[in-house]
Protein backbone atom coordinates (compact mmCIF):
# COMPACT_ATOMS: atom_id res chain seq x y z
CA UNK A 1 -125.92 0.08 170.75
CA UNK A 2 -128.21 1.83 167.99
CA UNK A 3 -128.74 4.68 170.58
CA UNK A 4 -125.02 4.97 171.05
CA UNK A 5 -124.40 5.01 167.41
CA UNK A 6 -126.88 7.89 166.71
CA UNK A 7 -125.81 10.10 169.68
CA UNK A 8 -122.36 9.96 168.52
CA UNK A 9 -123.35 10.59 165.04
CA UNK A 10 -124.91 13.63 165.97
CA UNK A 11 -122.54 15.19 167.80
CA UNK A 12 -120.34 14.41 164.79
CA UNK A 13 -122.46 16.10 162.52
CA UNK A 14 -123.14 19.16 164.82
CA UNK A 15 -118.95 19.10 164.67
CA UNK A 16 -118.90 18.77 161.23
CA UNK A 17 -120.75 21.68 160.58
CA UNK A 18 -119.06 24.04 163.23
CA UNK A 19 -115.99 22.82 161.45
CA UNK A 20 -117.68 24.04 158.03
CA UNK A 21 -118.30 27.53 159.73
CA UNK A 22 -114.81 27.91 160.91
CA UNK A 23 -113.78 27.25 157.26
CA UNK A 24 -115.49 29.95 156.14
CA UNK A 25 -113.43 31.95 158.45
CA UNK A 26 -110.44 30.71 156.10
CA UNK A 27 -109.63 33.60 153.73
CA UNK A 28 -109.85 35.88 156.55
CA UNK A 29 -107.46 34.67 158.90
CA UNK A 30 -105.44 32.39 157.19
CA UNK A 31 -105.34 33.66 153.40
CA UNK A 32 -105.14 33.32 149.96
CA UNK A 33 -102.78 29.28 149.94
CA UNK A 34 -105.56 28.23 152.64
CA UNK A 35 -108.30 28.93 151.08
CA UNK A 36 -107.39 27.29 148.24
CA UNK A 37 -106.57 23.97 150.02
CA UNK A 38 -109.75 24.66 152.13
CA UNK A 39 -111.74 25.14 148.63
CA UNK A 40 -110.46 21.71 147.26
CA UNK A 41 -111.09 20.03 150.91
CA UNK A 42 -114.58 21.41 150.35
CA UNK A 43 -115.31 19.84 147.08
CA UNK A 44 -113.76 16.38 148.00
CA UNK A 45 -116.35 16.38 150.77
CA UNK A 46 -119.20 17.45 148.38
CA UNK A 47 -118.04 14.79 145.83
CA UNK A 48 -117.07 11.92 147.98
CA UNK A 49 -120.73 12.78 150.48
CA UNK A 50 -122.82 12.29 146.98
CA UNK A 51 -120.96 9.17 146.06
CA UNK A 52 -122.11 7.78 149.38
CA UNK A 53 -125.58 9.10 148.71
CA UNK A 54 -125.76 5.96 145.76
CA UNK A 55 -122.62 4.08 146.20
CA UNK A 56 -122.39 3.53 149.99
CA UNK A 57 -126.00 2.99 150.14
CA UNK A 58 -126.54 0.56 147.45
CA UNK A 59 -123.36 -1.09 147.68
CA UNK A 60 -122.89 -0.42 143.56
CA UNK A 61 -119.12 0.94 143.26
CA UNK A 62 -119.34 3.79 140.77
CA UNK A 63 -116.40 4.81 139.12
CA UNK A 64 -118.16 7.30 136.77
CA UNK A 65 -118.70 10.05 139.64
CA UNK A 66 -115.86 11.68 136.86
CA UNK A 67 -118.43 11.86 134.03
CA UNK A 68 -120.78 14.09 136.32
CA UNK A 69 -118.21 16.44 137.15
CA UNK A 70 -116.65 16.99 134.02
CA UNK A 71 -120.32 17.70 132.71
CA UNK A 72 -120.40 19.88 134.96
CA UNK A 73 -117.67 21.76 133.93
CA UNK A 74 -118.05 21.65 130.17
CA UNK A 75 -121.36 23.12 130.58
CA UNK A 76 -120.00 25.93 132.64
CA UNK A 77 -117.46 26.71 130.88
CA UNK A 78 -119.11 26.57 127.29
CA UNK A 79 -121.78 28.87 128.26
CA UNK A 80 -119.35 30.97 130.37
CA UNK A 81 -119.89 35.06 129.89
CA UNK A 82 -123.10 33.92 127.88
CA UNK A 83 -125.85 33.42 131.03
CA UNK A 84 -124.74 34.22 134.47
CA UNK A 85 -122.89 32.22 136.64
CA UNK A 86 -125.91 32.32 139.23
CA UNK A 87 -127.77 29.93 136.52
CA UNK A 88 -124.91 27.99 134.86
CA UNK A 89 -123.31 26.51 138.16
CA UNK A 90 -127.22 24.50 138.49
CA UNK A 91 -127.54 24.03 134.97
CA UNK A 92 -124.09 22.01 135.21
CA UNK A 93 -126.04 19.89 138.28
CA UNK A 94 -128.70 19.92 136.16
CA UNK A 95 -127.27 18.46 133.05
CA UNK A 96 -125.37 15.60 134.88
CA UNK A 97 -128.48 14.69 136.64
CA UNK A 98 -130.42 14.32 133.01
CA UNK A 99 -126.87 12.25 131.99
CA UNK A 100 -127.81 10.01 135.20
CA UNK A 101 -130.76 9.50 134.22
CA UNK A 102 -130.69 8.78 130.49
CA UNK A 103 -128.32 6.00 131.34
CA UNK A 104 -129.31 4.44 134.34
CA UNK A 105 -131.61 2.23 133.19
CA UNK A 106 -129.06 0.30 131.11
CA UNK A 107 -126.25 0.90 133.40
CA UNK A 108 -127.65 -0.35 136.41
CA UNK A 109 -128.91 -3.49 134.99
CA UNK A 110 -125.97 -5.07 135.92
CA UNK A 111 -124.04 -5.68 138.97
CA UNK A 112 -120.64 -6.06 140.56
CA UNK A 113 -117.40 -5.97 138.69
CA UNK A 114 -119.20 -5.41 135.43
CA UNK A 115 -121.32 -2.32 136.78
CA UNK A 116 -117.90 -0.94 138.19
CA UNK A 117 -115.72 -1.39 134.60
CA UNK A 118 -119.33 -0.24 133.01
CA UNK A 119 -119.42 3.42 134.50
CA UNK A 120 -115.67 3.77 134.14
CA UNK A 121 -116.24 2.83 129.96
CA UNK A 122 -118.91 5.08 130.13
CA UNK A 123 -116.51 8.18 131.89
CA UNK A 124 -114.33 7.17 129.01
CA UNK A 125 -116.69 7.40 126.25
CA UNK A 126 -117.87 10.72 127.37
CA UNK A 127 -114.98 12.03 127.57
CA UNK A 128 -113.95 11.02 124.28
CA UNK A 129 -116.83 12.46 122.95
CA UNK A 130 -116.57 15.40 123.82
CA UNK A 131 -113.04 15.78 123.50
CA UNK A 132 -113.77 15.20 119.44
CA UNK A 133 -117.09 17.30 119.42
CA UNK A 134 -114.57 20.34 121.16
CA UNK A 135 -111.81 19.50 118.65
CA UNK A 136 -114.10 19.55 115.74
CA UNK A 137 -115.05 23.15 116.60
CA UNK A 138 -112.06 24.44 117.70
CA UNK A 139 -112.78 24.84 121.07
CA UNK A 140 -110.31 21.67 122.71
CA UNK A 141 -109.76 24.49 125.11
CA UNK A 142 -110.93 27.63 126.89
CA UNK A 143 -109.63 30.42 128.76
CA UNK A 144 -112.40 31.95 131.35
CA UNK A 145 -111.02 35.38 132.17
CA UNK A 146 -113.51 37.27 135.01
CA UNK A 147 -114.06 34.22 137.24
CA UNK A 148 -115.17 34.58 140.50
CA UNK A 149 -112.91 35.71 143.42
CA UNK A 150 -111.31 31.83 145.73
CA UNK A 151 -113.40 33.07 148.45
CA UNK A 152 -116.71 33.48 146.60
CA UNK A 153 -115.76 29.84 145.23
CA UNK A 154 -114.90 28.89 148.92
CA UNK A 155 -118.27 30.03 150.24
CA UNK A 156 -120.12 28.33 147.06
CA UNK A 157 -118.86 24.68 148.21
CA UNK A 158 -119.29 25.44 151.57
CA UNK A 159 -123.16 25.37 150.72
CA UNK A 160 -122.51 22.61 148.02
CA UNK A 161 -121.09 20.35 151.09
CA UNK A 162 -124.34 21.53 153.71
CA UNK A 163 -126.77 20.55 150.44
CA UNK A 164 -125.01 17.02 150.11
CA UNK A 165 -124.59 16.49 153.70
CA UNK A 166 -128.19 17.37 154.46
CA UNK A 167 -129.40 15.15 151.63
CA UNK A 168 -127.44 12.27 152.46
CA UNK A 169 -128.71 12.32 156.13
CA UNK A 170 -132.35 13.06 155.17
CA UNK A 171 -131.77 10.24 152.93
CA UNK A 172 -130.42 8.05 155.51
CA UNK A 173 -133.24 8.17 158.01
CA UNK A 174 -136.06 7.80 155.15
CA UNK A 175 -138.28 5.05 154.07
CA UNK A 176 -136.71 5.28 150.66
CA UNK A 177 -132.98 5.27 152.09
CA UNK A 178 -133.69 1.70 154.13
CA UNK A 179 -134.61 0.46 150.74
CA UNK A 180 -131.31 1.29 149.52
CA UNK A 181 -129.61 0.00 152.21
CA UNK A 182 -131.90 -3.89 152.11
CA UNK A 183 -130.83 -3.34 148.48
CA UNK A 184 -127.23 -3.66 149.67
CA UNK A 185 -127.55 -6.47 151.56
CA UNK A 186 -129.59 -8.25 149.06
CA UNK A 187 -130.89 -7.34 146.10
CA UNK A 188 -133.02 -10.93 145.55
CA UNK A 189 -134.57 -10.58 149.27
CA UNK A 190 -135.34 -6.97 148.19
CA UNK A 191 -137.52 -7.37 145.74
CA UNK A 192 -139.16 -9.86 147.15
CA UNK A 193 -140.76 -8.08 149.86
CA UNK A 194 -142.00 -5.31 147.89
CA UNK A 195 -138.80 -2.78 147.66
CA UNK A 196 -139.17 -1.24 143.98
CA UNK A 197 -135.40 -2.13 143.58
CA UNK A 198 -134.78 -0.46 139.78
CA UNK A 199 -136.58 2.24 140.84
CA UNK A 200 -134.82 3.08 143.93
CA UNK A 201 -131.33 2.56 142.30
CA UNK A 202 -132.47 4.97 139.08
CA UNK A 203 -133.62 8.10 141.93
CA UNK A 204 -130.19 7.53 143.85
CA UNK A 205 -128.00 7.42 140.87
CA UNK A 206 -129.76 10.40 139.39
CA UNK A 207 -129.62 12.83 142.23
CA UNK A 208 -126.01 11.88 143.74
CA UNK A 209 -124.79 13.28 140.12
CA UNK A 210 -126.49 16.50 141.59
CA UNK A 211 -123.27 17.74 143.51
CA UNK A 212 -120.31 16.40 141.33
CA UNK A 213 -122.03 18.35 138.78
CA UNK A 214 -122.29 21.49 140.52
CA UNK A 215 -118.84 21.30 141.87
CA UNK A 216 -117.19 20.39 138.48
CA UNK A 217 -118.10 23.65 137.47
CA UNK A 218 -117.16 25.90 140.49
CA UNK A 219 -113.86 23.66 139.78
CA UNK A 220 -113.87 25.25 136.36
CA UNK A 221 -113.89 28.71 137.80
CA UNK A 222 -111.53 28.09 139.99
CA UNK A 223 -108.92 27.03 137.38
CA UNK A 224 -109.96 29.49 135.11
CA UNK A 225 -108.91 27.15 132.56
CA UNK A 226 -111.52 24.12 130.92
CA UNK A 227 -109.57 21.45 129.14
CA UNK A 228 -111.36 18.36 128.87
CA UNK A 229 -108.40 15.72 129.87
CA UNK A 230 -108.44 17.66 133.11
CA UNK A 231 -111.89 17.56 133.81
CA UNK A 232 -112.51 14.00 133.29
CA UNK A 233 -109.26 12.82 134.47
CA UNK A 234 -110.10 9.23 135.96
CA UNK A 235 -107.80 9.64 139.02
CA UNK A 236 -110.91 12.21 140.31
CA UNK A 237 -113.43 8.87 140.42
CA UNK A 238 -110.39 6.78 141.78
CA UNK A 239 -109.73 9.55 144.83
CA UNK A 240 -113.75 9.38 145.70
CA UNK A 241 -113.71 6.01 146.14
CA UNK A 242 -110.64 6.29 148.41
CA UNK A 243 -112.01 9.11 150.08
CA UNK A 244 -114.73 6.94 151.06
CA UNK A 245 -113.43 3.53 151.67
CA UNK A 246 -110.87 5.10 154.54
CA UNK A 247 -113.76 7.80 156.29
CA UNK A 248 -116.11 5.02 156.52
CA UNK A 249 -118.67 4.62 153.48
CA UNK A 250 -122.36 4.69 154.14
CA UNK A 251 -121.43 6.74 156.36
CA UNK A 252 -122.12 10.44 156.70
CA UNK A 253 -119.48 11.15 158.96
CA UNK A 254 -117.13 8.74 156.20
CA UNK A 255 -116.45 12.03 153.36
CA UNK A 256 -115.08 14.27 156.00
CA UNK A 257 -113.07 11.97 157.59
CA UNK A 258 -111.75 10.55 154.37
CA UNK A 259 -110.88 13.38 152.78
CA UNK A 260 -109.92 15.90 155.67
CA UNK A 261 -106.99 12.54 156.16
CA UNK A 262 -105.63 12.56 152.09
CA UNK A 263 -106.05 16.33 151.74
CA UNK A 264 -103.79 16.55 154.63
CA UNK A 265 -101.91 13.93 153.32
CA UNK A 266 -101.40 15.18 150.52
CA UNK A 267 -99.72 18.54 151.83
CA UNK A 268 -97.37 16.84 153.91
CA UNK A 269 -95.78 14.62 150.89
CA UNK A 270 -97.14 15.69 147.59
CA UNK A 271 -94.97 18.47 146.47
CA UNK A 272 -92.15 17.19 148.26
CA UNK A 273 -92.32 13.59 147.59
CA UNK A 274 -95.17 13.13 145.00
CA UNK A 275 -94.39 8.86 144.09
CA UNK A 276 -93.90 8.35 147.97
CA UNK A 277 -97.58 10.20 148.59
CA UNK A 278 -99.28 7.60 146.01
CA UNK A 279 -97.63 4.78 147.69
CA UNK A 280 -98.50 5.79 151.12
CA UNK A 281 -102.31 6.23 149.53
CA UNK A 282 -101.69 2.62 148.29
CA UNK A 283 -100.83 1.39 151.50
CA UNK A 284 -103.18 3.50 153.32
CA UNK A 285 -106.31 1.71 151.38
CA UNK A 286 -104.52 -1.64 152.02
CA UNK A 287 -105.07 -1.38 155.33
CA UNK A 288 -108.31 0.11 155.85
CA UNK A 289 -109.34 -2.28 153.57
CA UNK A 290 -107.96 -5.20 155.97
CA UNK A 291 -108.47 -3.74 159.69
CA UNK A 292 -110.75 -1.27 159.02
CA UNK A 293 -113.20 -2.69 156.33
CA UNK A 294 -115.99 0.40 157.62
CA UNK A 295 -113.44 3.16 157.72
CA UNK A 296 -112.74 5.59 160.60
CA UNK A 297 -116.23 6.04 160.94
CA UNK A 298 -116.92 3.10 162.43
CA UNK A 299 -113.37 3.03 164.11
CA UNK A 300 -114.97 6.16 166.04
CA UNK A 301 -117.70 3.85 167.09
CA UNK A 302 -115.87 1.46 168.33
CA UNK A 303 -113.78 3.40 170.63
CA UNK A 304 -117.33 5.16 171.68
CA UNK A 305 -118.66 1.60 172.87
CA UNK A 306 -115.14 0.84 174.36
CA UNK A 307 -114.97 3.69 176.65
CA UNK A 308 -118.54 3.44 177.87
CA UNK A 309 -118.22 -0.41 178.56
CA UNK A 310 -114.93 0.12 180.21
């Protein structure tokens, strides 16, 4: 069964990234209304793949994945037309990684329901914080004029996604990733045999704020408008986590899957019938959440073992 698994999780992956090329092709072919849904495809993979890289792994269901992207776009945009974009898209990766850091060790003291309304207070009270810090200086908003072309953005998430994917399945098949995942199944049991459990939790937390912080910024370009409400809206953590739950999390295979479904969800009923899209979202996650508790990741698998058995 394990060799099934991992054959047909390789030919996903070698799938996943021919489907990555062809989106490249995008701007060219299809144009400028394309590329823009295949740029925000792109960064719901990038966001939703590093969310598995700590959530899906650890079993710890961060709703603060928010916090990291809108630090990433703060930075970029506050030190827009000052140091070149080449530098300030990292330093926004940068910065939310430090963020992760500084407050893991508190934050990830606890577990459960409190660790999930914990990173949403803290999304809040960064948020709020720098919504005053920006008001006190007259800066509540900013216009970036000379952004980047869509398809430079395009091709910029495009290697965003390939980073996180790569990570998440080097990750995966590591000595420190089947620490994560015992950590999952029990923390206690964990510890006991050796895993350095805080440890482990502190270098996944840091690094899957990596991506989110990277793509808040490019996000910022994109817009060519920073207002911090935007940027730390809470729906952003809420569509991760949904993202994830319905492609499968823990799953590499789980962010495309997830989000390729509600990004094309999305067009079909969202500027036509905006309330009816959130309540087919609703329902959606209702049910995945009953029949499909692993997502269409492991849906996939099953059918795989089906057909060869049968």
């Amino acid at each position: 069964m394990t060799s099934v698994f991992s054959l047909a999780k390789m030919r996903f992956v070698w799938f996943l990234f021919a489907g990555v090329l062809l989106i490249a092709q995008v701007p060219s072919i299809l144009g400028s209304y394309w590329t823009l849904i295949a740029l925000n495809l792109m960064m719901w993979v990038a966001m939703t793949q590093s969310w598995t890289l700590f959530s899906g792994m650890t079993g710890y269901i961060s709703l603060g994945h928010v916090v990291f992207y809108g630090v990433g776009a703060y930075v970029v945009a506050s030190t827009f037309n000052s140091i070149p974009l080449w530098l300030a898209v990292p330093m926004g990766g940068i910065a939310a990684a430090l963020l992760a850091l500084v407050v893991s060790l508190p934050v990830l003291r606890v577990r459960g329901p409190y660790f999930v309304i914990l990173t949403f207070g803290l999304a809040e009270l960064v948020k709020f914080s720098i919504l005053n810090l920006e008001t006190v200086s007259g800066n509540s908003s900013r216009l970036l004029f000379g952004t980047p072309s869509v398809e430079i953005l395009l091709y910029c998430m495009i290697g965003l996604v390939v980073f996180a994917t790569l990570t998440t399945l080097i990750v995966t098949h590591s000595r420190f990733g089947r620490g994560l995942t015992v950590i999952r199944e029990d923390e206690v049991a964990a510890a006991t045999v050796g895993v350095p459990v805080l440890r482990y939790k502190i270098i996944a937390f840091t690094v899957s704020a990596i991506v989110p912080g990277m793509a808040g910024g490019l996000m910022a370009l994109k817009s060519t408008y920073f207002e911090v409400l935007q940027v730390f809206n809470p729906i952003i953590s809420f569509t991760v986590v949904t993202m994830a739950i319905i492609g499968g999390s823990g799953d590499v295979r789980g962010p495309f899957l997830g989000a390729v479904f509600l990004v094309l969800l999305s067009e079909l009923f969202w500027t036509t019938a905006p309330q009816f899209y959130m309540i087919l979202v609703g329902l959606f996650l209702i049910l995945f959440v009953i029949f499909a508790p692993n997502g269409i990741a492991a849906f996939l698998d099953k059918l795989q073992i089906s057909r060869r058995s049968g």
